[in-house]
C-alpha atoms as a PDB file:
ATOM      1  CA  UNK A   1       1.551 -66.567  11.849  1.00  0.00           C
ATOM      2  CA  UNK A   2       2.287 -65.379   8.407  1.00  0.00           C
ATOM      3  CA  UNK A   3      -1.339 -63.630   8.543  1.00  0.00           C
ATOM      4  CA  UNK A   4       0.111 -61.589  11.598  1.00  0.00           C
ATOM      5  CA  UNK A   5       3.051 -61.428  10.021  1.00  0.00           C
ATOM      6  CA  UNK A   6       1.814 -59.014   7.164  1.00  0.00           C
ATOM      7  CA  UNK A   7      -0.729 -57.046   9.197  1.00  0.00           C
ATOM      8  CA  UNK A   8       1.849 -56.010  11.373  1.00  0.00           C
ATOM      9  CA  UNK A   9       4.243 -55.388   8.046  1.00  0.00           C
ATOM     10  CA  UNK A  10       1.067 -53.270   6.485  1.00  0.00           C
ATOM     11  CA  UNK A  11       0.575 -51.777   9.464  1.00  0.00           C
ATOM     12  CA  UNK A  12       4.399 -50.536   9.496  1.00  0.00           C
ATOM     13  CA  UNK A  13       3.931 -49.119   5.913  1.00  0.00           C
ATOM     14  CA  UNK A  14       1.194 -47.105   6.999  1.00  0.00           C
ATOM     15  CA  UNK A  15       2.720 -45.893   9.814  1.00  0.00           C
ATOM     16  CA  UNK A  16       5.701 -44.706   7.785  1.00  0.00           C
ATOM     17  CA  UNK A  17       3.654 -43.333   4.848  1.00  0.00           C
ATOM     18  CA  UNK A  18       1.747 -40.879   7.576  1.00  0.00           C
ATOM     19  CA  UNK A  19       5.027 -39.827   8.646  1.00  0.00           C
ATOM     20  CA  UNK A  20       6.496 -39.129   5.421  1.00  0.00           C
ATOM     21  CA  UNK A  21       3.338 -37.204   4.289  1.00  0.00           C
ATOM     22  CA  UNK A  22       3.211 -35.368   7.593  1.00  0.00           C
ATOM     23  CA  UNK A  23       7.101 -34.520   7.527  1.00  0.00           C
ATOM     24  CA  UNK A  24       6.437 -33.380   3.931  1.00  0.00           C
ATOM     25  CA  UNK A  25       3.365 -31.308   4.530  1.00  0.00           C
ATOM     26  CA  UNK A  26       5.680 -29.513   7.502  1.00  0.00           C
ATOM     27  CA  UNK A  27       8.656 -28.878   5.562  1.00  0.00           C
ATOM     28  CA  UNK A  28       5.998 -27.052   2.919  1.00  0.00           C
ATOM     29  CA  UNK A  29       4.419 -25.109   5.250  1.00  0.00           C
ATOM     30  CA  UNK A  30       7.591 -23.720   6.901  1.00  0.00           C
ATOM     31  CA  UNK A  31       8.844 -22.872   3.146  1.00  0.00           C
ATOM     32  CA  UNK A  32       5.728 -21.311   2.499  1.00  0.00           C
ATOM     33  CA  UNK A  33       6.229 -19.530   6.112  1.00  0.00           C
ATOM     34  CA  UNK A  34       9.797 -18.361   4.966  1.00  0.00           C
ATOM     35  CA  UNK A  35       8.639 -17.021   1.879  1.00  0.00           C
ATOM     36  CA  UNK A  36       5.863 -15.038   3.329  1.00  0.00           C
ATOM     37  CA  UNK A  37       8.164 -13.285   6.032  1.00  0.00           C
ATOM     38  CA  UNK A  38      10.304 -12.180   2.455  1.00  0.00           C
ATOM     39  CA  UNK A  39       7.460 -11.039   0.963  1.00  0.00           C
ATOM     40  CA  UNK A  40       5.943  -9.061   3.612  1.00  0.00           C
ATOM     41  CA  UNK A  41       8.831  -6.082   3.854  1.00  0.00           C
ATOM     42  CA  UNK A  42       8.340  -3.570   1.230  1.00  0.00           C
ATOM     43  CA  UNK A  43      10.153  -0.726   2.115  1.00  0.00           C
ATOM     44  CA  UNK A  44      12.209  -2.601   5.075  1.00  0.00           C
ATOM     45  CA  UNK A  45      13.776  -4.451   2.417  1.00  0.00           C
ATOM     46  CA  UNK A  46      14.649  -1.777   0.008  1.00  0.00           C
ATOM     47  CA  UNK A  47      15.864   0.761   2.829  1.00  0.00           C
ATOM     48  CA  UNK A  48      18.009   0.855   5.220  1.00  0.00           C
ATOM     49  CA  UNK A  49      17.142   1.546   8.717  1.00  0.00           C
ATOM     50  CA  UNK A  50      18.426   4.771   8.955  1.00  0.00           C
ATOM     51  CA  UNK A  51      16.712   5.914   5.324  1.00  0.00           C
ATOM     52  CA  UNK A  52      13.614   4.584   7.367  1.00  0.00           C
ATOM     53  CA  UNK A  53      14.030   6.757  10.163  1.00  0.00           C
ATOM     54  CA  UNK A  54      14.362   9.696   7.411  1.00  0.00           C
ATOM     55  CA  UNK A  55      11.302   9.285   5.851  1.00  0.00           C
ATOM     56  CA  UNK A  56       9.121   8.854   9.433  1.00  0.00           C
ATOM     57  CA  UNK A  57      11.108  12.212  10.105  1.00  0.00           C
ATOM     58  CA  UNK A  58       9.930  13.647   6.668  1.00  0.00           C
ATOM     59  CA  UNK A  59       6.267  12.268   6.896  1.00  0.00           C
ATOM     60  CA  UNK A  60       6.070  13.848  10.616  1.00  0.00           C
ATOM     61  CA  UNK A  61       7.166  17.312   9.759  1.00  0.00           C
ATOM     62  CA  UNK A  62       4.999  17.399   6.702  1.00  0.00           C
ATOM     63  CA  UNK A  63       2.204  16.517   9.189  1.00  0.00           C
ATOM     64  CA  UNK A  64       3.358  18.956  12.036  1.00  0.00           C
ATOM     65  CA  UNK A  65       3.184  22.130   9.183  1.00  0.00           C
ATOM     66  CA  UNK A  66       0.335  20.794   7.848  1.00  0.00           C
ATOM     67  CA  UNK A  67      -1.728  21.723  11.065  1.00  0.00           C
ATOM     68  CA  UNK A  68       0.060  24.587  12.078  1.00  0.00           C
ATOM     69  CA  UNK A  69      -0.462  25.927   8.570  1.00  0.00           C
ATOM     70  CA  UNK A  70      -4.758  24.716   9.598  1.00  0.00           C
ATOM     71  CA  UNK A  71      -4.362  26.758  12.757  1.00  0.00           C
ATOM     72  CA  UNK A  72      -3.237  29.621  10.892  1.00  0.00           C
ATOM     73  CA  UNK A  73      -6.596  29.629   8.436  1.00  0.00           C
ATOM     74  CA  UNK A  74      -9.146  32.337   9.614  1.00  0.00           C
ATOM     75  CA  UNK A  75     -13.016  31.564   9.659  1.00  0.00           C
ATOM     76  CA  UNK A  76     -13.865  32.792   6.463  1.00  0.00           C
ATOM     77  CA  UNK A  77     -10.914  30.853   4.681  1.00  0.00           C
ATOM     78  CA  UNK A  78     -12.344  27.692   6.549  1.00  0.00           C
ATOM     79  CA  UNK A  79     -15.576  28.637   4.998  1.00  0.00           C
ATOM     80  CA  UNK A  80     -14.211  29.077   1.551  1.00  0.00           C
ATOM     81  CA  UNK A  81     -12.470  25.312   2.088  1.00  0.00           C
ATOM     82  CA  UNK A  82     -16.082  23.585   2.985  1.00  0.00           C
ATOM     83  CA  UNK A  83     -18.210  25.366   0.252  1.00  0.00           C
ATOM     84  CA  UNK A  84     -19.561  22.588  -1.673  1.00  0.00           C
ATOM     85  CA  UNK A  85     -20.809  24.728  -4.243  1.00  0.00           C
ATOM     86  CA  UNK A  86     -16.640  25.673  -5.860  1.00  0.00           C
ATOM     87  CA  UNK A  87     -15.232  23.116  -7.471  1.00  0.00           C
ATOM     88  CA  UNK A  88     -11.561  22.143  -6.253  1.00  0.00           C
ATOM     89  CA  UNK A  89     -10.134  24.439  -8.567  1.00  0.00           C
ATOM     90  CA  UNK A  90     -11.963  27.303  -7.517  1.00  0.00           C
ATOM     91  CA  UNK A  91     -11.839  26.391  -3.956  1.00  0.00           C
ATOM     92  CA  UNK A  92      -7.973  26.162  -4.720  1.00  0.00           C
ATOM     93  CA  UNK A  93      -7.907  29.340  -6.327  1.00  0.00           C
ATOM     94  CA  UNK A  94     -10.167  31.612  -4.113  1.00  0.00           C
ATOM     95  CA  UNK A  95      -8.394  30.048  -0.964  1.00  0.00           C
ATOM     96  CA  UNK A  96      -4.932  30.998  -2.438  1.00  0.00           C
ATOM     97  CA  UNK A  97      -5.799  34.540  -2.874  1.00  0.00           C
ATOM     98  CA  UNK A  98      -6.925  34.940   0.475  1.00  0.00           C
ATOM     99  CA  UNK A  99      -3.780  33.905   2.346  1.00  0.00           C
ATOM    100  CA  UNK A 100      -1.706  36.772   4.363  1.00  0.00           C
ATOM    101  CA  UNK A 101       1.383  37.460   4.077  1.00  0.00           C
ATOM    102  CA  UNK A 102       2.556  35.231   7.333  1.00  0.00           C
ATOM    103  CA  UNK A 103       0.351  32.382   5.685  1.00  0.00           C
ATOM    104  CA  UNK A 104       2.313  32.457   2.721  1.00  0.00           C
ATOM    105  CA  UNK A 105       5.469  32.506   4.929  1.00  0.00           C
ATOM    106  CA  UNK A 106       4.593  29.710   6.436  1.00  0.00           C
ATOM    107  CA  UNK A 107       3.826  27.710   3.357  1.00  0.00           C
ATOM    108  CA  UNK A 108       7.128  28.936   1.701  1.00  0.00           C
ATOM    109  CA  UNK A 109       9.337  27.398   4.832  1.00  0.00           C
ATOM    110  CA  UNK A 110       6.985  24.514   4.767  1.00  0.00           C
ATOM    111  CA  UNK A 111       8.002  23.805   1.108  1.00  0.00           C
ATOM    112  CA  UNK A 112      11.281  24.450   1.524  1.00  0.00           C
ATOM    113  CA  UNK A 113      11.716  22.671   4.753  1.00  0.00           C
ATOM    114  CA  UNK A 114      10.215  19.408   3.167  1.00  0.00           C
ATOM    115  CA  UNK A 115      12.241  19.799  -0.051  1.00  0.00           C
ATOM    116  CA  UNK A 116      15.505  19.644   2.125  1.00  0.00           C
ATOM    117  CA  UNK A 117      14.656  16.442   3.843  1.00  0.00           C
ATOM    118  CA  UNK A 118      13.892  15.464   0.178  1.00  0.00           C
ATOM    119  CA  UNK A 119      16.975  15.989  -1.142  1.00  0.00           C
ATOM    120  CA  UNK A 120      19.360  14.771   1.950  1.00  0.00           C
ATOM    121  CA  UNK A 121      16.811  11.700   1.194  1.00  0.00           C
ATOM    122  CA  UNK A 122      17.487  10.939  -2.510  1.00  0.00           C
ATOM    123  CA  UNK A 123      21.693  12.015  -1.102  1.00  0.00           C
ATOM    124  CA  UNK A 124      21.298   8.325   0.450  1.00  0.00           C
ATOM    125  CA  UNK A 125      19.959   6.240  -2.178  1.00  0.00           C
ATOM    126  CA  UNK A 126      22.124   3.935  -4.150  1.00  0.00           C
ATOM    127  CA  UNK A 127      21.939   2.728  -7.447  1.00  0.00           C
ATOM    128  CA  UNK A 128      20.652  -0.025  -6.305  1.00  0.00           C
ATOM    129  CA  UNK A 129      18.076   1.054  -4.349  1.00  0.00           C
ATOM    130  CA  UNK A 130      17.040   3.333  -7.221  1.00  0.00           C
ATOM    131  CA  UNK A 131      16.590  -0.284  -9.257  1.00  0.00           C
ATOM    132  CA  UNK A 132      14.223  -1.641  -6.673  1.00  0.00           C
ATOM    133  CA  UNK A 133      12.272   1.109  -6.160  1.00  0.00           C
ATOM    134  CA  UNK A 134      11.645   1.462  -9.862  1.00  0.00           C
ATOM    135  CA  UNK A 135      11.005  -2.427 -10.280  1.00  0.00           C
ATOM    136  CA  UNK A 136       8.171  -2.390  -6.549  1.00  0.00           C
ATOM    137  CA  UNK A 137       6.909   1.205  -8.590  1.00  0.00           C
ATOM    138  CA  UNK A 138       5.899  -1.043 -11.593  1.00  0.00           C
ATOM    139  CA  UNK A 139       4.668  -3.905  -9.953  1.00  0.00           C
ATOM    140  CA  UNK A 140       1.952  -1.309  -8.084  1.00  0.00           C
ATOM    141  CA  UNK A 141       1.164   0.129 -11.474  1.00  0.00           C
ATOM    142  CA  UNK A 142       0.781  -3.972 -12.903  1.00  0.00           C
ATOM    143  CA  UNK A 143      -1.598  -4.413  -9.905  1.00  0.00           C
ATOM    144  CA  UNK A 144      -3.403  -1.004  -9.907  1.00  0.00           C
ATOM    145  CA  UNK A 145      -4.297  -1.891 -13.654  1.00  0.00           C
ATOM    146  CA  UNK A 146      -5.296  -5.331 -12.602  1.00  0.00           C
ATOM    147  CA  UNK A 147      -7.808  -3.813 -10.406  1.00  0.00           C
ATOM    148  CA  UNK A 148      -9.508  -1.487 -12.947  1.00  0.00           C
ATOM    149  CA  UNK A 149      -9.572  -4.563 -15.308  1.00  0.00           C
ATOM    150  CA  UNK A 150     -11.300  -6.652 -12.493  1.00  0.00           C
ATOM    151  CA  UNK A 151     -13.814  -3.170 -11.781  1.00  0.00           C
ATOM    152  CA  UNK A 152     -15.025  -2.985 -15.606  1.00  0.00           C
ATOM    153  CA  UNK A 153     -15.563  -6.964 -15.926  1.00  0.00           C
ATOM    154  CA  UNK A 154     -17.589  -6.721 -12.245  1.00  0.00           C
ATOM    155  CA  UNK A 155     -19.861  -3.403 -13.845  1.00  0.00           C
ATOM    156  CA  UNK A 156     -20.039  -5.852 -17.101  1.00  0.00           C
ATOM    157  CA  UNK A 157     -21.247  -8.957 -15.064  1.00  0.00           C
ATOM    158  CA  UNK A 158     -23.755  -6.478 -12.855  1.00  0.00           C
ATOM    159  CA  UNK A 159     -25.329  -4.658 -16.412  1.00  0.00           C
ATOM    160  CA  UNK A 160     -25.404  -8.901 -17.751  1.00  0.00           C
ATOM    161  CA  UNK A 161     -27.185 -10.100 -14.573  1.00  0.00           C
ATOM    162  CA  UNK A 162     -29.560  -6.941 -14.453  1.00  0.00           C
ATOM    163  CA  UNK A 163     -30.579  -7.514 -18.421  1.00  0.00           C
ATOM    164  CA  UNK A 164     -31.518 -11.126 -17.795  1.00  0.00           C
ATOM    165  CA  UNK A 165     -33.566 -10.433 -14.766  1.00  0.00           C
ATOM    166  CA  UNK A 166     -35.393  -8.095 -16.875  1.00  0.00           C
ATOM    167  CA  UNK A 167     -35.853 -10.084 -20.024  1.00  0.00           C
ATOM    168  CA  UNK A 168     -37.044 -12.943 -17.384  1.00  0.00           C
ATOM    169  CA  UNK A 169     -39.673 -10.499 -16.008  1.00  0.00           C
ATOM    170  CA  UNK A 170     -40.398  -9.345 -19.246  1.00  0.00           C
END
């Protein structure tokens, strides 16, 4: 009896330690859950909705006179854009010189256009918006250096590995 007795009692404890582990292991993962979902908004949780809505506004018109400025080009600017043979600068340069007068129009309201959604932009960001967006601006700059760390160890590892294959062959 007493044998039955304690299988049944060890049998309990195991039963309750599986639930206790398990009930741990889902509390975790829902706090792990919760803490992705916070970590996942960038933008959403620095701006408002309507500041949102700006900058889709902003990004759409700068894409809208981007290609009606591209429809504008004649074939020989479209030329001068694809030779190769310029660098960027010159490409740049020649391009510029080339535009009409209704070209540069067009670029001219473009600017300006883009600057005013700008400013009525920046006219809606608080101080405290201005805080976060300085604070996310640094932690891309910690990353982005992160990664060109990580790029020059990777070419040091590659010139390592390629040295001993050749001093094996050799």
């Amino acid at each position: 009896m007493r044998n039955s007795r304690s299988k049944d009692q060890t049998q309990k404890n195991r039963k309750m330690k599986t639930v206790k582990i398990t009930l741990i292991l889902a509390v975790m993962a829902v706090g792990q859950f919760a803490v992705a979902q916070d970590k996942a908004q960038g933008k959403e949780k620095i701006y408002t909705p309507e500041q949102i809505e700006m900058l889709k506004a902003q990004k759409a018109a700068m894409k809208e006179n981007r290609e009606e400025f591209k429809s504008s080009l004649t074939d020989e600017q479209l030329a001068i854009m694809q030779n190769k043979e310029l660098s960027i600068k010159a490409r740049r340069e020649a391009l510029s010189a080339s535009f009409s007068d209704a070209q540069k129009a067009i670029m001219e309201a473009n600017r300006s256009e883009i600057k005013a959604l700008r400013d009525a932009f920046r006219a809606t960001i608080t101080d405290e918006q201005k805080q976060l967006m300085k604070e996310r601006r640094k932690k891309m700059k910690k990353r982005i250096g992160n990664m060109k760390d990580r790029k020059e160890q990777l070419k040091e590892r590659k010139e390592n590995i390629k040295e001993r294959r050749k001093k094996k062959k050799g």
